[in-house]
N, C-alpha and C. Protein backbone atom coordinates (compact mmCIF):
# COMPACT_ATOMS: atom_id res chain seq x y z
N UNK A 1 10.58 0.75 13.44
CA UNK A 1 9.50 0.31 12.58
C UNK A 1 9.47 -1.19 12.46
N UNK A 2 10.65 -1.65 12.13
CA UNK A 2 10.86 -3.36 11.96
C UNK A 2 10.13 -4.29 13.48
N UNK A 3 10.42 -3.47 14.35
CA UNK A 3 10.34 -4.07 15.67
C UNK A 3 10.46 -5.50 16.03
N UNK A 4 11.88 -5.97 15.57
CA UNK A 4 11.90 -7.51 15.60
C UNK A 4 11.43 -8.22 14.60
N UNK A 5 10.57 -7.57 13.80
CA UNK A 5 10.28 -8.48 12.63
C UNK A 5 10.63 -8.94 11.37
N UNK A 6 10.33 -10.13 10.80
CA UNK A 6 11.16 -10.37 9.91
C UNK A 6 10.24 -10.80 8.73
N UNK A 7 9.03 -10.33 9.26
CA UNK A 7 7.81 -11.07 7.56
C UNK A 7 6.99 -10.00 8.12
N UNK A 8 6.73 -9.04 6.37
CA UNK A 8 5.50 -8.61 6.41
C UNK A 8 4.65 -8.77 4.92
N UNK A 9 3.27 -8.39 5.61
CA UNK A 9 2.11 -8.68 4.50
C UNK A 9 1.54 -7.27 3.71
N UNK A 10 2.21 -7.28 2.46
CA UNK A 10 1.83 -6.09 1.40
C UNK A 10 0.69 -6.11 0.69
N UNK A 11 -0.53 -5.58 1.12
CA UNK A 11 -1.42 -5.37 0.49
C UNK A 11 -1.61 -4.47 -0.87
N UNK A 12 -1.80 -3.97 -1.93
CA UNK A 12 -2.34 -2.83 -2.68
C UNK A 12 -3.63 -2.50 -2.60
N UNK A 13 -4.08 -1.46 -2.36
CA UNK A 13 -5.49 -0.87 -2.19
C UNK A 13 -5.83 -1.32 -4.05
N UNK A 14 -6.75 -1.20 -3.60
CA UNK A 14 -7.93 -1.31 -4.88
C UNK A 14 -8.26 -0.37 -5.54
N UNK A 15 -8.31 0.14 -7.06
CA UNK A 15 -8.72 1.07 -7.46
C UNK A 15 -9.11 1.28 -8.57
N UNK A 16 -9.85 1.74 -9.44
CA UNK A 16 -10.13 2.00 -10.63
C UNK A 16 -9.67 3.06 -11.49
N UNK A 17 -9.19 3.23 -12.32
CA UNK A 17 -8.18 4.36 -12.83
C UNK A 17 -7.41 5.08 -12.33
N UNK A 18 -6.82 4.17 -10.96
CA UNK A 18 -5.62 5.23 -10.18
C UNK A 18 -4.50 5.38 -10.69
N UNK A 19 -3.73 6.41 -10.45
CA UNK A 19 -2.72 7.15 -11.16
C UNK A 19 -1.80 6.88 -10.20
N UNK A 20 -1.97 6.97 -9.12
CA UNK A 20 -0.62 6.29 -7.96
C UNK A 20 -1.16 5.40 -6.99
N UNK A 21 -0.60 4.58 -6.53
CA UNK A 21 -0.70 3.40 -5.35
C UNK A 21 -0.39 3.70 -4.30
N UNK A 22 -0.97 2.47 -3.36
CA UNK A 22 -0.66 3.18 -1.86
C UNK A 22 -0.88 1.32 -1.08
N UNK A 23 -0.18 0.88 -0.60
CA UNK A 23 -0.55 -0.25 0.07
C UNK A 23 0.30 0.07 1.25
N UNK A 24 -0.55 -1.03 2.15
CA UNK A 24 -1.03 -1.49 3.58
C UNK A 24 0.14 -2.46 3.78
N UNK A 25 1.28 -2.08 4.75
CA UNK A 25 2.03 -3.16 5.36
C UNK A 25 1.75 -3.48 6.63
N UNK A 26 1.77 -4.81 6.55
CA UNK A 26 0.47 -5.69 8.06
C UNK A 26 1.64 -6.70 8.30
N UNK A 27 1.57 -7.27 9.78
CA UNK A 27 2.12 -7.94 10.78
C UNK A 27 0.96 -9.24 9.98
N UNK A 28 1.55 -9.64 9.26
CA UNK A 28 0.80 -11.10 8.97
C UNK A 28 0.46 -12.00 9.93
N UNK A 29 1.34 -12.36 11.46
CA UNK A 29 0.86 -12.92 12.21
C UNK A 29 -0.13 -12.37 13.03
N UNK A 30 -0.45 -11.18 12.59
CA UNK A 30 -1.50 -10.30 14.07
C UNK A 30 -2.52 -9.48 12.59
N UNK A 31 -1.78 -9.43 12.05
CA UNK A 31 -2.89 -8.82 11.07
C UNK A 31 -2.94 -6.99 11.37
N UNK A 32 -1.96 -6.50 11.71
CA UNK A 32 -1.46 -5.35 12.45
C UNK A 32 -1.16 -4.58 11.72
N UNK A 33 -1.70 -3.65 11.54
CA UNK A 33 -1.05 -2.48 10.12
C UNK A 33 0.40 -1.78 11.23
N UNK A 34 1.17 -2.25 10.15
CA UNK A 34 2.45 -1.25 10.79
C UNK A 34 2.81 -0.36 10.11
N UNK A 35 2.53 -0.03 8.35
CA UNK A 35 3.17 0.77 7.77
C UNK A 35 1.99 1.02 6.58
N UNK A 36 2.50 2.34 5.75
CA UNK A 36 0.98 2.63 5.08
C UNK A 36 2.44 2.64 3.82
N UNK A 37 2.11 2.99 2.79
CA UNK A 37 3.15 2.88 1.59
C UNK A 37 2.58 3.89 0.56
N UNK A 38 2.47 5.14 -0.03
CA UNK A 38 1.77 5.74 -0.48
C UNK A 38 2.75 6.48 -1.59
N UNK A 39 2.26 6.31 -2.86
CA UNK A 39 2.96 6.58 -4.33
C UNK A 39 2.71 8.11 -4.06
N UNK A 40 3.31 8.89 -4.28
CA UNK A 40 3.46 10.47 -4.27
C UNK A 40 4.55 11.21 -5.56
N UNK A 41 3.81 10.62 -6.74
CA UNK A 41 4.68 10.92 -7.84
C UNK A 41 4.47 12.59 -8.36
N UNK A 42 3.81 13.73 -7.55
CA UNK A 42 3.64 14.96 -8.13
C UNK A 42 2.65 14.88 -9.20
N UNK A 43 2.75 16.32 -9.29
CA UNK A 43 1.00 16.49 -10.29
C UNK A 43 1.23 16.53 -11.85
N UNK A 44 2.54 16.61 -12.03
CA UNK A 44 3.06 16.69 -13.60
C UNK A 44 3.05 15.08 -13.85
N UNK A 45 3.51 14.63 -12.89
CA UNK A 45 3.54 12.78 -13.63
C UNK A 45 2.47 12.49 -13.39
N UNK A 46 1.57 12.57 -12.52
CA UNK A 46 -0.03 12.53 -12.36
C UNK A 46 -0.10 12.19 -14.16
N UNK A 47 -0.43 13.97 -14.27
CA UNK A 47 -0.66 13.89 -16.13
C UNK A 47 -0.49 12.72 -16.63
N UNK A 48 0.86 12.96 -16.97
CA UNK A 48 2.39 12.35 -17.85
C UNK A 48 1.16 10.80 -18.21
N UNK A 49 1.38 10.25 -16.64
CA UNK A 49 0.85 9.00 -16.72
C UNK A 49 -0.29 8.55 -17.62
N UNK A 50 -1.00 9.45 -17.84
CA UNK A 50 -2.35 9.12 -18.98
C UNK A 50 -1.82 8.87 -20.21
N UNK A 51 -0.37 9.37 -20.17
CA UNK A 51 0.18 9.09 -21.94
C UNK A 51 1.29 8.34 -21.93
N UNK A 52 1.71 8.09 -21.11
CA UNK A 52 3.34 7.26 -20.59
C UNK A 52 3.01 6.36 -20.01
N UNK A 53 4.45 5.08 -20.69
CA UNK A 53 4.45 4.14 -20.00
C UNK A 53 4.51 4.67 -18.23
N UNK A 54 4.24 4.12 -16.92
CA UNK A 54 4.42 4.09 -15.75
C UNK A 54 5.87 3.80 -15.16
N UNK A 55 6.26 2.80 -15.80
CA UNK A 55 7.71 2.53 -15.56
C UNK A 55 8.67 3.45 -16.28
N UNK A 56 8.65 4.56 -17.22
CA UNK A 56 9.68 5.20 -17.49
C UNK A 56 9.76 6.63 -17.06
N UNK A 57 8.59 6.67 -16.33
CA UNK A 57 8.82 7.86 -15.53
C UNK A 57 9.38 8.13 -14.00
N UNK A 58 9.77 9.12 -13.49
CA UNK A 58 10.09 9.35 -11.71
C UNK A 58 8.99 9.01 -11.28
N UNK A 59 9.17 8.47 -10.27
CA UNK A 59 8.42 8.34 -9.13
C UNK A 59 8.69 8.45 -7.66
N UNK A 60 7.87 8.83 -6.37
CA UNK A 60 8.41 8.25 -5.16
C UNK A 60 7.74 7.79 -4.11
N UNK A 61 7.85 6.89 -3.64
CA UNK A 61 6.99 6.33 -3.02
C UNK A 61 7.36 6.89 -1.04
N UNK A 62 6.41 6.96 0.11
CA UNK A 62 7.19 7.53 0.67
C UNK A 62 6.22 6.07 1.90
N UNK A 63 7.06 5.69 3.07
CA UNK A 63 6.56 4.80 3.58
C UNK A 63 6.27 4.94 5.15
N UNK A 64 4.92 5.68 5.79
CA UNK A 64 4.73 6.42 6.59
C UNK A 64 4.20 5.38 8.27
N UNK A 65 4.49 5.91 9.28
CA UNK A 65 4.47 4.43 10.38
C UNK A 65 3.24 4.80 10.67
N UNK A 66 2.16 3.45 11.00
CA UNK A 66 1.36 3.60 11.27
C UNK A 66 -0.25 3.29 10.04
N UNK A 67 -0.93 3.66 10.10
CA UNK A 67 -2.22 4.03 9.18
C UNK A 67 -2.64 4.87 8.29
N UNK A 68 -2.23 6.08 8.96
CA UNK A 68 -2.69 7.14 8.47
C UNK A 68 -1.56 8.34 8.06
N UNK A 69 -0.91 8.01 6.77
CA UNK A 69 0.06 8.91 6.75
C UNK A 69 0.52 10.43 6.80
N UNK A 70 -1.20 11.49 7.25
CA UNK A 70 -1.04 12.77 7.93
C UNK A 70 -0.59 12.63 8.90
N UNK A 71 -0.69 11.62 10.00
CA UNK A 71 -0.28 11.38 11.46
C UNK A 71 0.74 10.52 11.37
N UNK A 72 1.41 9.59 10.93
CA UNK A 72 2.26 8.68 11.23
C UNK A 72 3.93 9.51 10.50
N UNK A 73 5.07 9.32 11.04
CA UNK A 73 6.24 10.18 10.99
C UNK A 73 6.43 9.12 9.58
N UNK A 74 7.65 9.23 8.59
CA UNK A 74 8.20 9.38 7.45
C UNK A 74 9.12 7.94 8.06
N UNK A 75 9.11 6.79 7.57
CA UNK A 75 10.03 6.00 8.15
C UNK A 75 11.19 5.70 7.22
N UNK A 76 10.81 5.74 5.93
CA UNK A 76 11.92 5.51 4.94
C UNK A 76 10.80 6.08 3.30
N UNK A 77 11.81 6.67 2.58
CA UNK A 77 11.20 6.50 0.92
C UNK A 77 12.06 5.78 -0.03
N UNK A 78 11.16 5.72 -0.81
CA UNK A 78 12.21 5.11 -2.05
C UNK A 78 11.57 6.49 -3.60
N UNK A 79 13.08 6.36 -3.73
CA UNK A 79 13.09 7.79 -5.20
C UNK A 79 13.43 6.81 -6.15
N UNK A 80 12.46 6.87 -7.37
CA UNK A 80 13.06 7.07 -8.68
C UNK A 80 12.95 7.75 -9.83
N UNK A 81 14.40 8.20 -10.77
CA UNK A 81 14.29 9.06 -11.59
C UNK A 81 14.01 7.95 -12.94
N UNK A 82 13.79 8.98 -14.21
CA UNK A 82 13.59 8.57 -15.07
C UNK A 82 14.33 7.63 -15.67
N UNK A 83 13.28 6.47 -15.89
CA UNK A 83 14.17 5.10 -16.79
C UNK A 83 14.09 4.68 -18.48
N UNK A 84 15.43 4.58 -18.69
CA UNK A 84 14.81 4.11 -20.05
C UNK A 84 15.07 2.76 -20.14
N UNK A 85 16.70 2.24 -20.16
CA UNK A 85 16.95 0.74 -19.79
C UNK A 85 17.40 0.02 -18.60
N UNK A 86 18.01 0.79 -17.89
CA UNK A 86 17.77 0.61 -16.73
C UNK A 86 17.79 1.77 -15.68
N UNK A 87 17.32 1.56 -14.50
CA UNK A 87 17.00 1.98 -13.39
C UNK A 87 17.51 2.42 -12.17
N UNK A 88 18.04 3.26 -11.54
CA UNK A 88 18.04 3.60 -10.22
C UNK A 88 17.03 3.90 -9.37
N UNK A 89 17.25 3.56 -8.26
CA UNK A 89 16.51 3.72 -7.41
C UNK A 89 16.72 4.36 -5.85
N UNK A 90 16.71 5.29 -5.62
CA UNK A 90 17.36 5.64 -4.16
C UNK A 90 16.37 5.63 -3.18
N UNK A 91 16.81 4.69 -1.77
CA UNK A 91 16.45 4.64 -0.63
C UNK A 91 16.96 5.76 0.24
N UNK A 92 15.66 6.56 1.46
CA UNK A 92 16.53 7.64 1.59
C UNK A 92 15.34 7.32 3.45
N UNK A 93 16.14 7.65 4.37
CA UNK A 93 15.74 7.59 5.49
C UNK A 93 14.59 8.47 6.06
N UNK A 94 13.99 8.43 7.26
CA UNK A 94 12.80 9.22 7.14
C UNK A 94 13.74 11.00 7.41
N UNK A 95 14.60 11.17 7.39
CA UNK A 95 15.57 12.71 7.19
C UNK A 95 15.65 12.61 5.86
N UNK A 96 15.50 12.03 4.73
CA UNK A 96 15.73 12.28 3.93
C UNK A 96 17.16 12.01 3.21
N UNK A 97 18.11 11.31 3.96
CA UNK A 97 19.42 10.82 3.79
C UNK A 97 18.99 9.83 3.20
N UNK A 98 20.27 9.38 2.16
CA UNK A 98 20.66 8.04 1.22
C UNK A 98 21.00 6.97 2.41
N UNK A 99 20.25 5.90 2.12
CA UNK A 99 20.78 4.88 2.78
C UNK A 99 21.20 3.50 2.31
N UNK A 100 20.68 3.95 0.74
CA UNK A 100 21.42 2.62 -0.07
C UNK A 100 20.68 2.80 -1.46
N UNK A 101 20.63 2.39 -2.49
CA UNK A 101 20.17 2.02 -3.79
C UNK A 101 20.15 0.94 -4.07
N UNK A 102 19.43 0.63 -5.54
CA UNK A 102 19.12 -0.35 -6.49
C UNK A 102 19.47 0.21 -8.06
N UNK A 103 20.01 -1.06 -8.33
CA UNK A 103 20.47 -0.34 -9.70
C UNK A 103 20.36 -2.12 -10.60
N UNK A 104 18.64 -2.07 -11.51
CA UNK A 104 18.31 -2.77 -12.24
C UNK A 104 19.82 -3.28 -13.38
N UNK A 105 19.69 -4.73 -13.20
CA UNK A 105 20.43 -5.46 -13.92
C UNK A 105 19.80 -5.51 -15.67
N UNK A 106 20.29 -5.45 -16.82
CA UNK A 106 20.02 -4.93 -18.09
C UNK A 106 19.31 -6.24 -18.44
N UNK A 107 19.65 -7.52 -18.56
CA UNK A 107 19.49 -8.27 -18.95
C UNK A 107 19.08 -9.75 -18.18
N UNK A 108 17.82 -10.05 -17.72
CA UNK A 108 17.92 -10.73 -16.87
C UNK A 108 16.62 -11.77 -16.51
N UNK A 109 16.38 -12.92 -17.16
CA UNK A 109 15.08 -13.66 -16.97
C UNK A 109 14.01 -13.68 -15.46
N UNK A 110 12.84 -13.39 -15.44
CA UNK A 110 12.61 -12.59 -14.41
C UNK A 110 12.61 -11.99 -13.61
N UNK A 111 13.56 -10.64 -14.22
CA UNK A 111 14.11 -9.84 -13.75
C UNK A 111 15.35 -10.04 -11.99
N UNK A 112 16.19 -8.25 -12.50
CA UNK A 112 16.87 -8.87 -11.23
C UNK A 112 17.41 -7.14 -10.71
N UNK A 113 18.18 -6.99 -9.41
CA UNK A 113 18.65 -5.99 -9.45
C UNK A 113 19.76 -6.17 -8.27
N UNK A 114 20.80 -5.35 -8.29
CA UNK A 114 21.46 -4.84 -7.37
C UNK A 114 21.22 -4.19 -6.00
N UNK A 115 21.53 -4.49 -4.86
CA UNK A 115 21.43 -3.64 -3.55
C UNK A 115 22.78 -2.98 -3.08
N UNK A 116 22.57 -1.73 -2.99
CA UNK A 116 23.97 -1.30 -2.67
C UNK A 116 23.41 -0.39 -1.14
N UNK A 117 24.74 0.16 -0.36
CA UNK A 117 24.51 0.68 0.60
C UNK A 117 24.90 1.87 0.44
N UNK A 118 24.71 2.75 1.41
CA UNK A 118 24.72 4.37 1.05
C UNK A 118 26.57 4.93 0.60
N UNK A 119 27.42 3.52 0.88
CA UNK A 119 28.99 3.43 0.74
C UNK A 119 28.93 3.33 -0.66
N UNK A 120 27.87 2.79 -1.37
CA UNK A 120 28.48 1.64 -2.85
C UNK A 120 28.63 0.15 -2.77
N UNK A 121 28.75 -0.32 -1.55
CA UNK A 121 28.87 -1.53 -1.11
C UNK A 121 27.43 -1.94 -1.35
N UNK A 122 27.67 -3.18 -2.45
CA UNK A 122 26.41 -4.14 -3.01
C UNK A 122 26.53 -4.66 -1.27
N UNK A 123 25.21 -5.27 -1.21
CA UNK A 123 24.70 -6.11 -0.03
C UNK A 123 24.19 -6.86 -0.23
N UNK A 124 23.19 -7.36 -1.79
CA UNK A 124 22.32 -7.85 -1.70
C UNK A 124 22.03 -7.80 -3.32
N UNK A 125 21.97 -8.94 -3.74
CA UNK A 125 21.31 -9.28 -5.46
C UNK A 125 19.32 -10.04 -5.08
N UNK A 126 18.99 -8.91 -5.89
CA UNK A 126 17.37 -9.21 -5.54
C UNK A 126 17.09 -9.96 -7.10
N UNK A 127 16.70 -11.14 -6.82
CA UNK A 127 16.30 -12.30 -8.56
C UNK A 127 15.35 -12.51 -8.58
N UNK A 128 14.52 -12.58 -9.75
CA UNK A 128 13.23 -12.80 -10.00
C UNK A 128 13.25 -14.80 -10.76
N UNK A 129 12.20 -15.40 -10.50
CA UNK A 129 11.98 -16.41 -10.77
C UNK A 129 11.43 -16.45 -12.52
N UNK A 130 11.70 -17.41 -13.19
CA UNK A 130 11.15 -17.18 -14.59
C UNK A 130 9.67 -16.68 -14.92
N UNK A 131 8.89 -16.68 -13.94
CA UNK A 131 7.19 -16.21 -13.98
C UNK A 131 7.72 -14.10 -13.59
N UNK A 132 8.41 -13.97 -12.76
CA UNK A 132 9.04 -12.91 -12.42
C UNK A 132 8.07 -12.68 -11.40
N UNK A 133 7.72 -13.45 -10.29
CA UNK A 133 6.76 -12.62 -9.46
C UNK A 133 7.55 -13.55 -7.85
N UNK A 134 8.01 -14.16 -8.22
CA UNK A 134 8.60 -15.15 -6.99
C UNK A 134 9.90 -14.40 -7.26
N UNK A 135 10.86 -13.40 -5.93
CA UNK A 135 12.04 -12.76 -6.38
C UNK A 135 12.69 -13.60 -4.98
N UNK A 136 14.16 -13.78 -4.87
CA UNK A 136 14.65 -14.04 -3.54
C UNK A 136 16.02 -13.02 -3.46
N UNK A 137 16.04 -12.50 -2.15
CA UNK A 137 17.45 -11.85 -1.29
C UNK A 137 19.01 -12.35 -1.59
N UNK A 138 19.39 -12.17 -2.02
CA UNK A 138 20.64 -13.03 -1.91
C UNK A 138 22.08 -12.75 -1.62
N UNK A 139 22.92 -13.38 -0.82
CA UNK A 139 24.41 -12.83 -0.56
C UNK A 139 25.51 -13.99 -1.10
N UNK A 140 25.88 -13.20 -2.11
CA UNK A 140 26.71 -14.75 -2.89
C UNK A 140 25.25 -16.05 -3.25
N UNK A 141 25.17 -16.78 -2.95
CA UNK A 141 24.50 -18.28 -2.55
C UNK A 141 23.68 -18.64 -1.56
N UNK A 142 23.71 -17.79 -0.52
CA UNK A 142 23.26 -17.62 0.36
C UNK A 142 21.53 -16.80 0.30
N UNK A 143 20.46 -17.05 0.72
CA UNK A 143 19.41 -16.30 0.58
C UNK A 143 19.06 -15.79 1.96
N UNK A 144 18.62 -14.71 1.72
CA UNK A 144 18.79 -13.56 2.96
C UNK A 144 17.22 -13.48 2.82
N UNK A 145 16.47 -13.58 2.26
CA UNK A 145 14.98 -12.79 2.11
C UNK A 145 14.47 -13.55 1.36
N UNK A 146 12.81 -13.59 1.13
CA UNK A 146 12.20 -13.67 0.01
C UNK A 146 10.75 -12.56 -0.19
N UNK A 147 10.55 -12.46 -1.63
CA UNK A 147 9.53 -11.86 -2.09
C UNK A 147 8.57 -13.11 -3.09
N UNK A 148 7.10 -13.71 -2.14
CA UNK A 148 6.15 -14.07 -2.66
C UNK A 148 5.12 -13.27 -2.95
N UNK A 149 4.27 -13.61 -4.43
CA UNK A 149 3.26 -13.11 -4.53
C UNK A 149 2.12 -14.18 -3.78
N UNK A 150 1.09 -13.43 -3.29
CA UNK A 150 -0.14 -14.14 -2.65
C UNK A 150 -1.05 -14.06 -3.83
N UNK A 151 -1.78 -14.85 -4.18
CA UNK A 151 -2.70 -14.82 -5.14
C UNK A 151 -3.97 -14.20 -4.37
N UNK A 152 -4.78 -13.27 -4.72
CA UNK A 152 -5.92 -12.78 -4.01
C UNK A 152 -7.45 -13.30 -4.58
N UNK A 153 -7.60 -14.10 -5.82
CA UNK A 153 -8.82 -14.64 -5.63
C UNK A 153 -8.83 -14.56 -7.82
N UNK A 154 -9.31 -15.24 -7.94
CA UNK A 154 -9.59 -15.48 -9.96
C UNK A 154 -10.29 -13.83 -10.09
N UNK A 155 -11.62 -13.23 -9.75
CA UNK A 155 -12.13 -11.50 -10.00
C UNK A 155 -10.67 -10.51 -9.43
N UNK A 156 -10.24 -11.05 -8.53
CA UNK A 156 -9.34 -9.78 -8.23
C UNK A 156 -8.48 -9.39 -9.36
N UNK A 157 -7.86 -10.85 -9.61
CA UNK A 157 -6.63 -11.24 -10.16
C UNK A 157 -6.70 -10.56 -11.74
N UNK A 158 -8.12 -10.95 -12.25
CA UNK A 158 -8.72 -10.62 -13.31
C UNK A 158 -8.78 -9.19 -13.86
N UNK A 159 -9.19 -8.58 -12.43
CA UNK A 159 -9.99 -7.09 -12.90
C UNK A 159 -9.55 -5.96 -12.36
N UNK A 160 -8.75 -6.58 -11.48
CA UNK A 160 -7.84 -5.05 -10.94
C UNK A 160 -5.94 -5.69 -10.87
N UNK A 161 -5.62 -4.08 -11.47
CA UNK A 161 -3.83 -4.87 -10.96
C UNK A 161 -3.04 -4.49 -9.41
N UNK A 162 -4.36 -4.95 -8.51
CA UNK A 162 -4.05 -4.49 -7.06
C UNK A 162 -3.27 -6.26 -6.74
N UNK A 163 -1.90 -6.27 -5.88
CA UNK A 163 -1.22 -7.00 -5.40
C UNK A 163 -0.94 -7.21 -4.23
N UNK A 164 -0.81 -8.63 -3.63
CA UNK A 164 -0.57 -8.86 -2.61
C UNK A 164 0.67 -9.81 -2.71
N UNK A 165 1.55 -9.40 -1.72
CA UNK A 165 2.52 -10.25 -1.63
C UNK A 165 3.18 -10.25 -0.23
N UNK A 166 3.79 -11.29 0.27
CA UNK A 166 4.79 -12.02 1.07
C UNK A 166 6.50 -11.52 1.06
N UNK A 167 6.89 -10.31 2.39
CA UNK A 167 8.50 -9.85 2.01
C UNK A 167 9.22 -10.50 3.56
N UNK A 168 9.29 -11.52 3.40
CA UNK A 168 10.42 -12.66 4.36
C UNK A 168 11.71 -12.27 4.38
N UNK A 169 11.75 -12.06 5.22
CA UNK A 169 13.67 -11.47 5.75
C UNK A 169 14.12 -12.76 6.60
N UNK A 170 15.33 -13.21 6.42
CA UNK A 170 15.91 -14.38 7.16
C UNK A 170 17.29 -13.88 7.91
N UNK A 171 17.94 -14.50 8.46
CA UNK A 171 19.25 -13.98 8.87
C UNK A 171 19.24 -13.53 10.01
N UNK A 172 21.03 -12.80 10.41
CA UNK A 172 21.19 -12.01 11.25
C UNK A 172 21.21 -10.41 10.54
N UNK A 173 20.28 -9.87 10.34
CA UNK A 173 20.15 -8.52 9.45
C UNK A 173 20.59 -6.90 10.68
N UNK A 174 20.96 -6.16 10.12
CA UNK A 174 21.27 -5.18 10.92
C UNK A 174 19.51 -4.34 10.73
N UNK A 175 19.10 -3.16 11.26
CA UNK A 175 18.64 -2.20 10.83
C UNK A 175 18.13 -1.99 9.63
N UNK A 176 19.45 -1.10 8.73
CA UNK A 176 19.70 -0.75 8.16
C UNK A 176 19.37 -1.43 6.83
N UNK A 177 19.71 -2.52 6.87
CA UNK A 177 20.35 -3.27 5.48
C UNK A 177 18.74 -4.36 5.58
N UNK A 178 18.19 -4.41 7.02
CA UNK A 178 16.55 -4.99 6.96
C UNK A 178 15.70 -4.08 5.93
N UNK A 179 15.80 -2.17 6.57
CA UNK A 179 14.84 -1.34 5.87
C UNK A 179 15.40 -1.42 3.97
N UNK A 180 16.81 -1.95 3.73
CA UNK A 180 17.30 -1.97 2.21
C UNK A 180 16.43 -2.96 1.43
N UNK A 181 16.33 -3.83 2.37
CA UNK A 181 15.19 -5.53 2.03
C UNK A 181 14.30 -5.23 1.66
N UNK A 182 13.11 -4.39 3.21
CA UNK A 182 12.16 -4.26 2.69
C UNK A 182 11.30 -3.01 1.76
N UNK A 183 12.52 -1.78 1.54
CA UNK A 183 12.34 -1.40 0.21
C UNK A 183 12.64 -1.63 -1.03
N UNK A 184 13.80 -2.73 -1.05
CA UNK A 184 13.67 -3.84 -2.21
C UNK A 184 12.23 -4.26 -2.73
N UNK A 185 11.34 -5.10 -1.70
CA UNK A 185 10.79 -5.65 -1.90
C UNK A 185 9.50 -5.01 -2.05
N UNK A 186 9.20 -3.68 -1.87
CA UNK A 186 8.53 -2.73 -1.95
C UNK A 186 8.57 -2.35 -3.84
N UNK A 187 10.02 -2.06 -3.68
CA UNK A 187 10.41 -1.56 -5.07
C UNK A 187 10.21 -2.77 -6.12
N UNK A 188 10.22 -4.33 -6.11
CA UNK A 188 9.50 -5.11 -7.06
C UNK A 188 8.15 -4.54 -7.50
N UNK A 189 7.17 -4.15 -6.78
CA UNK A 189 6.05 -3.92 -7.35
C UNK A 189 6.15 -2.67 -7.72
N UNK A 190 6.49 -1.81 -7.32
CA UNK A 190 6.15 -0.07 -7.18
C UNK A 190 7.03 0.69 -8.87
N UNK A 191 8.01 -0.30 -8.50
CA UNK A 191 9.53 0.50 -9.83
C UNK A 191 9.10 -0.76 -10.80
N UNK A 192 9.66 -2.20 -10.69
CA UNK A 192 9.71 -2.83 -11.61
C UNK A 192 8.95 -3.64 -12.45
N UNK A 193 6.98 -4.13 -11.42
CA UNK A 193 6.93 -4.84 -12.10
C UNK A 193 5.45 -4.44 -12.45
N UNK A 194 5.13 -2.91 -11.78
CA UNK A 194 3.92 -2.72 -11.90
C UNK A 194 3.95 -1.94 -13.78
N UNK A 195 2.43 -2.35 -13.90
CA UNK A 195 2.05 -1.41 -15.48
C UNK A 195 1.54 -0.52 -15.26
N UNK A 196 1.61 0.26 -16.54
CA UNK A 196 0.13 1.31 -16.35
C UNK A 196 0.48 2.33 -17.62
């Protein structure tokens, strides 16, 4: 899925009283849809959601190759169960295997979280900037990634909470610990920073 790459462009579809999300991951230099991203939280949180905060319920998002996620195979999901103060989050391969988590830090000026691998082995501290929308990768001191927001225009910004953002991977990254990145950076909008 990565195919050498190390920056992609996260769109959110547009919508008016949607109950789950679904954005467009694009080859920013080609403008190339490589991945579709589609919220699949079941028909009970469907409900739930008309009366609940969004963030304290399960959710899962599942991240399908290609356009069209009847046709494109299962490349990775991200699970989460119910939050009250903080959060887990499990990354699970397109089999359905654990391939690492996130586990939200309690206390933390625009926000922050843990990356662990399917061992327990942290890999990766994901930090949010004091606005909380600028997050960066990090190993020790070292920055491995970043997550920018793109601003999409003053009406967008205004009238819908559809997002675009910038997920930059740097380094010598394996596989593995790339797809941990970019469901990190997936999981900023989807788990931590979206409302509803």
């Amino acid at each position: 899925m990565l195919g050498g790459r190390s920056t992609f462009f996260v769109r959110e579809h547009v919508g008016m009283f949607k109950l789950a999300d679904t954005f467009d991951i694009l080859d920013p230099a080609s403008n190339q849809q490589i991945a579709i991203a589609k919220e699949e939280p079941g028909t009970l949180i469907h409900l739930l959601r008309l009366v609940v905060n969004k963030r304290l319920l399960p959710t899962k998002v599942v991240v399908y190759e290609g356009s069209d996620p009847k046709a494109g195979k299962v490349l990775f999901s991200i699970k989460k169960g119910v939050a009250l103060l903080r959060s887990r989050v499990d990354v699970l391969d397109g089999n359905g295997e654990v391939v690492g988590w996130f586990q939200s830090k309690l206390l933390s000026l625009g926000g922050a979280f843990r990356v662990f691998d399917s061992g327990g082995q942290e890999v990766a501290l994901v930090k949010g900037d004091w606005k909380g929308w600028n997050f960066r990768f990090l190993v020790g001191d070292e920055e491995i990634g970043t997550v920018s927001k793109k601003w999409a225009g003053l009406g967008k910004e205004f009238f819908t909470s559809a997002d675009n953002y910038v997920i930059n991977l740097t380094g010598d990254l394996s596989d593995s610990k790339a797809v941990l990145l970019l469901a990190a950076g997936l999981a900023v909008d989807v788990v931590y920073k979206e409302k509803g």
